[in-house]
Structures are given as C-alpha cells and as structure tokens.
Protein backbone atom coordinates (compact mmCIF):
# COMPACT_ATOMS: atom_id res chain seq x y z
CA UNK A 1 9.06 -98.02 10.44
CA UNK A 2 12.14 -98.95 8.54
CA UNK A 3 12.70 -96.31 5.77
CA UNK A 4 15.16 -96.81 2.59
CA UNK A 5 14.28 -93.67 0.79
CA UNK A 6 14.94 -90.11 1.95
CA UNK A 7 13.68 -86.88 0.36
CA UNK A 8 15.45 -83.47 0.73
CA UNK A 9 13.98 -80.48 -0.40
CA UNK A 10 15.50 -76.74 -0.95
CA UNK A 11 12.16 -75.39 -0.22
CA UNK A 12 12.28 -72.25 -2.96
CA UNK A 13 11.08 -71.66 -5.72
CA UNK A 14 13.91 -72.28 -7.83
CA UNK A 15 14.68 -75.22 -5.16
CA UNK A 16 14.62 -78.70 -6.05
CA UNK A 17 13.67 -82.36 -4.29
CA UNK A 18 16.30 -84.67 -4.15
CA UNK A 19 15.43 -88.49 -3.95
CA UNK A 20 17.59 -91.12 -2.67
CA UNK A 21 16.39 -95.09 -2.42
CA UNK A 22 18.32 -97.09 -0.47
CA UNK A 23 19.52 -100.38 -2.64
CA UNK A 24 17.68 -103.42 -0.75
CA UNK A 25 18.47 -105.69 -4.05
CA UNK A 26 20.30 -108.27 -2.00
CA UNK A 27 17.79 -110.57 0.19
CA UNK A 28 16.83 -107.67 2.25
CA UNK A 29 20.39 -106.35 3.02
CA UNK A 30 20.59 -102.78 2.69
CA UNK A 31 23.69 -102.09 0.68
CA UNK A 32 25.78 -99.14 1.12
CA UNK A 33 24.74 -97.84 -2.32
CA UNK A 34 21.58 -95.30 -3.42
CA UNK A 35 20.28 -94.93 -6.82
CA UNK A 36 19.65 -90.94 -6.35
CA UNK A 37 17.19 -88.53 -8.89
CA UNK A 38 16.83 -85.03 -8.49
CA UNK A 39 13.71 -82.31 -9.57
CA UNK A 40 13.35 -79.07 -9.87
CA UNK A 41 10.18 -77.22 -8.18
CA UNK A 42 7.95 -76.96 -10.96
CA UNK A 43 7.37 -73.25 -11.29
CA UNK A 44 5.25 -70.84 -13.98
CA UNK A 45 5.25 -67.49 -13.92
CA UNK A 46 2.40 -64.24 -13.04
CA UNK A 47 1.83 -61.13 -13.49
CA UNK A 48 1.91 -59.51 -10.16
CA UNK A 49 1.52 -55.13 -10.59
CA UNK A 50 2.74 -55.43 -13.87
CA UNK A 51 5.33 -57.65 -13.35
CA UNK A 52 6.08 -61.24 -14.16
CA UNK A 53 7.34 -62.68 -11.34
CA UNK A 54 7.82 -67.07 -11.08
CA UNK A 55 5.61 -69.24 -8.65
CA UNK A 56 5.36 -72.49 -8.07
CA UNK A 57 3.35 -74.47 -9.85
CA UNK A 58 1.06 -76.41 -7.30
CA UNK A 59 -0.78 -78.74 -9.37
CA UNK A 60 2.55 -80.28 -10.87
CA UNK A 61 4.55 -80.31 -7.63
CA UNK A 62 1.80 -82.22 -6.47
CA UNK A 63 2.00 -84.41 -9.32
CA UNK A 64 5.96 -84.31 -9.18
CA UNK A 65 5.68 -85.38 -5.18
CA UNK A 66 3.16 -88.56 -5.81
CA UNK A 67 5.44 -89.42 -8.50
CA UNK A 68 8.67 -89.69 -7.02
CA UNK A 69 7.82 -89.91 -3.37
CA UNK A 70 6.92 -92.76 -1.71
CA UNK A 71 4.31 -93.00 1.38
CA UNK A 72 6.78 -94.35 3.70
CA UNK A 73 10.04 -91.85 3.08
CA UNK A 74 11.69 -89.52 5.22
CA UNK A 75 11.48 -86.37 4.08
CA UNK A 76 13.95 -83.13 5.02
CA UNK A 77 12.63 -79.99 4.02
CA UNK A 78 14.68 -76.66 4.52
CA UNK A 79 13.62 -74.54 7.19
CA UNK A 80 12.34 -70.69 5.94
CA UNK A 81 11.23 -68.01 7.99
CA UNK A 82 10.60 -64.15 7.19
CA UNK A 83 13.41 -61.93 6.44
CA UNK A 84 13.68 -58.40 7.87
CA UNK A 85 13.42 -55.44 5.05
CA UNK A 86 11.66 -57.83 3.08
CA UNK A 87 8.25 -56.28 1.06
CA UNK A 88 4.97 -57.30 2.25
CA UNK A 89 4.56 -58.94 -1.71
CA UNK A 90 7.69 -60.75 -1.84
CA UNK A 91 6.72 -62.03 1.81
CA UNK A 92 3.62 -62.81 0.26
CA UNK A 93 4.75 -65.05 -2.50
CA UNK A 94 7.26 -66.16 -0.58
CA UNK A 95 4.95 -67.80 1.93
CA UNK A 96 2.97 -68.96 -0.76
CA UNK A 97 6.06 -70.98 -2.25
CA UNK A 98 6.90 -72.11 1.11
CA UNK A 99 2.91 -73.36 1.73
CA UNK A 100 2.79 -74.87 -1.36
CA UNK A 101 5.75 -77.09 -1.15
CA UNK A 102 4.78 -78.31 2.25
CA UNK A 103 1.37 -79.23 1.39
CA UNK A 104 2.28 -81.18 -1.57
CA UNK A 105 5.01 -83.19 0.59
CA UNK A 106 2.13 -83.65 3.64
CA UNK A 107 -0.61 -85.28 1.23
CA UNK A 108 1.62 -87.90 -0.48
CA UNK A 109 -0.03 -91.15 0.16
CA UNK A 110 -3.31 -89.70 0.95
CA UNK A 111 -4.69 -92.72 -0.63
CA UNK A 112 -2.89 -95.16 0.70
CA UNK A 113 -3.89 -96.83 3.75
CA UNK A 114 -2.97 -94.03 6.51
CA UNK A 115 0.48 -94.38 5.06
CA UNK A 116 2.65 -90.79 5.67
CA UNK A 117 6.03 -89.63 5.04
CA UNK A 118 7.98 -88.32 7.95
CA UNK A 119 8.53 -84.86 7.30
CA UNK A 120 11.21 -82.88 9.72
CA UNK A 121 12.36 -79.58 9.12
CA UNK A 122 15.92 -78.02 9.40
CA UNK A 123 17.47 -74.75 9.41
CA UNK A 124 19.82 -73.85 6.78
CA UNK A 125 22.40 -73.22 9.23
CA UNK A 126 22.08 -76.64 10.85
CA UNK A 127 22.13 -78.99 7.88
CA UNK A 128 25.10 -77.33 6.38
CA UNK A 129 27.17 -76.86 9.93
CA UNK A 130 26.42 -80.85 9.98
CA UNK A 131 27.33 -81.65 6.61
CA UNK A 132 30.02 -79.28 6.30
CA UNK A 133 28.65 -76.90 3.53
CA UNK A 134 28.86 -72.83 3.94
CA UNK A 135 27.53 -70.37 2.08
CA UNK A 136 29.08 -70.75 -1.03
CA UNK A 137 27.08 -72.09 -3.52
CA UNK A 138 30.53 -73.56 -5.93
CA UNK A 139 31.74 -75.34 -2.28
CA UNK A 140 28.36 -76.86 -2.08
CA UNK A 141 28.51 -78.18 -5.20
CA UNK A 142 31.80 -79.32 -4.64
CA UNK A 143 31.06 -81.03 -1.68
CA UNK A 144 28.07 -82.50 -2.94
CA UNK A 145 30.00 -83.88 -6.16
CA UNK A 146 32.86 -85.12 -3.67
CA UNK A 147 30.30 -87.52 -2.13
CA UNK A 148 28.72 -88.22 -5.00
CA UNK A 149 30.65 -87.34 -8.57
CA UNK A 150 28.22 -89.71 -10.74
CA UNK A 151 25.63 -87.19 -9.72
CA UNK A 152 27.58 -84.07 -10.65
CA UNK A 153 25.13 -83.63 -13.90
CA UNK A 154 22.27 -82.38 -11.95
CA UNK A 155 24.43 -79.50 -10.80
CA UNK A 156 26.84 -78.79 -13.27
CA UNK A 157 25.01 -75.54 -13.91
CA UNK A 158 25.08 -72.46 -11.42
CA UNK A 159 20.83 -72.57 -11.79
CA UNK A 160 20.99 -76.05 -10.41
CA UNK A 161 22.96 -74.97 -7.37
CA UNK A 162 19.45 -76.36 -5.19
CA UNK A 163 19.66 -79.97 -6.81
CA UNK A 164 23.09 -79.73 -4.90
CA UNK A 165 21.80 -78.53 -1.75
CA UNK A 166 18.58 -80.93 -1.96
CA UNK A 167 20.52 -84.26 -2.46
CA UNK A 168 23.17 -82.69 0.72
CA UNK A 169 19.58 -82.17 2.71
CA UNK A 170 18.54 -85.33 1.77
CA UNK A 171 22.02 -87.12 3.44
CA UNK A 172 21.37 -84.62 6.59
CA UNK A 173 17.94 -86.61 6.98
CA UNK A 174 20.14 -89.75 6.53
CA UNK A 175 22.12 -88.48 8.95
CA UNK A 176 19.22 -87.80 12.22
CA UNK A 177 17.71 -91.32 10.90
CA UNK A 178 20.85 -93.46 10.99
CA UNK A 179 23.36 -91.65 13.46
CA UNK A 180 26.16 -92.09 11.03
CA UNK A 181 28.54 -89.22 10.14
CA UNK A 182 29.13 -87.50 6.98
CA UNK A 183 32.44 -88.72 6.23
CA UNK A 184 30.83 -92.31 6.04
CA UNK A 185 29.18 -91.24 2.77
CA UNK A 186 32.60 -90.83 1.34
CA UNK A 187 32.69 -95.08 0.53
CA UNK A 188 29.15 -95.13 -0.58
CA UNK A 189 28.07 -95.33 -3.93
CA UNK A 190 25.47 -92.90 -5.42
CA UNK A 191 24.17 -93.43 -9.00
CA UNK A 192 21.73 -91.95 -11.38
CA UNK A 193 18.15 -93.32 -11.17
C-alpha cells in the first residue's frame, strides 16, 4: 500500500499527534510539499488519594484519532517502557496513558472495510539519533521549526514542546517508509492544514 499521510505521536499525556498528508494535487504526482496539523492528547483530570492528577481522555482521543487519521496512514508512535524508582501509581497511570493512546490509534478504521493504519513503534533514542534531535526540548523545537518554520505556531510555547517532537516523529516514519534522509526535508515545504 502506497501511503501519503504519516502520523507521529509523543505518546504522553501531555504528548500530541502530529499529521502530515502528502500533497497528491497534481495528476497523482506526489509533490514535495505536506499540509501538516498538530493535536494535543486530549486529557481531563482525577482525583487519585486526594490528588488531582491529568489522564487522558479516552473517549475524545478516540474521537480526535477517527477524525484526523485516516485508515490507510502510517503511524509512528514513541516507544515507553517503565522507569526504575518510579511509584507503583504513577506506573499505573502511566500505563494507562500509554494503553489508551495505542488503542485509539489500533481501532481507526474499524469500520472500514479491513482497512488499518500501520503502526511501528520507536524508541526515543532512535528517532532523535536519526533525526538529529537531543534532549533539549528548545533544540527540538528549533530543529523542528528549521524544517518547517510555517509550523513554528504549534510550538511556540514551552507546553507544546510534544507538537514539536510529534511532527519530528512523524518525518522519522517518513524516513523508514521512504529511505530518504533528513536533510532532504530541508527543500520541502510544510504548511498549516
């Protein structure tokens, strides 16, 4: 299957889904051009021993995936595992998060026609060693805006850091799908959707 739109996710939950459609405008031809969005994970918050502490909000990530994802995308989602020293509650919710994110992605489509998106999954420290991002949230976001400075509204502020690291997942997915390298997205044109 030919795919023109690829997904990345930061899968937290203050992470976002990135979006990026391929422009096949011209007779087929895919241009070297994407018309990109970007969403936050739709989160509420719950009182957890006393505390209020923010989960994500299944029912509208669902809704958010169905809505913006197509059937036949290719979808990157970040990579989590367990932390050391981490509480058994946070571990708890964390999982949760985690869960919920990949079953929303997984049953986009569900009613179409046995139509899935290809979901792959990728370490933190493999998407960024690829794309050239560290650990620095402002250098992500300065890389990100580099490759794609119409775009640099979703991130401008330091609690959108994930739209950032979304749309760079989303070009890593590119990336294993196409074989290019990332300095090719440097004379590409990314614009709002």
């Amino acid at each position: 299957m030919t795919h023109h739109v690829f997904v990345g996710i930061d899968t937290d939950v203050n992470g976002a889904v990135a979006v990026l459609k391929q422009d096949t405008s011209y007779d087929g031809y895919v241009a070297k051009r994407f018309v990109c969005s970007t969403h936050a994970i739709p989160s509420t918050t719950e009182k957890v021993g006393g505390k209020n502490r923010r989960i994500v909000n299944a029912r509208d990530l669902v809704k958010l995936c169905n809505r913006v994802i197509p059937p036949y995308a290719y979808c990157t989602l970040e990579k989590q595992h367990a932390g050391s020293g981490q509480g058994v509650s946070s571990m708890f919710s964390f999982g949760r998060t985690y869960g919920s994110i990949i079953t929303a992605v997984s049953g986009v489509g569900h009613n179409s026609d046995d139509v899935f998106p290809h979901i792959e999954f990728v370490a933190p420290s493999m998407w960024k060693r690829t794309v050239g991002a560290t650990r620095d949230k402002k250098a992500t976001v300065a890389l990100a805006t580099s490759v794609a400075p119409d775009m640099a509204d979703n991130w401008r502020l330091v609690k959108h850091t994930s739209h950032a690291e979304a749309f760079l997942i989303a070009l890593y997915g590119y990336m294993r799908y196409s074989g290019c390298d990332f300095e090719t997205f440097r004379s590409w044109y990314f614009v709002k959707a």
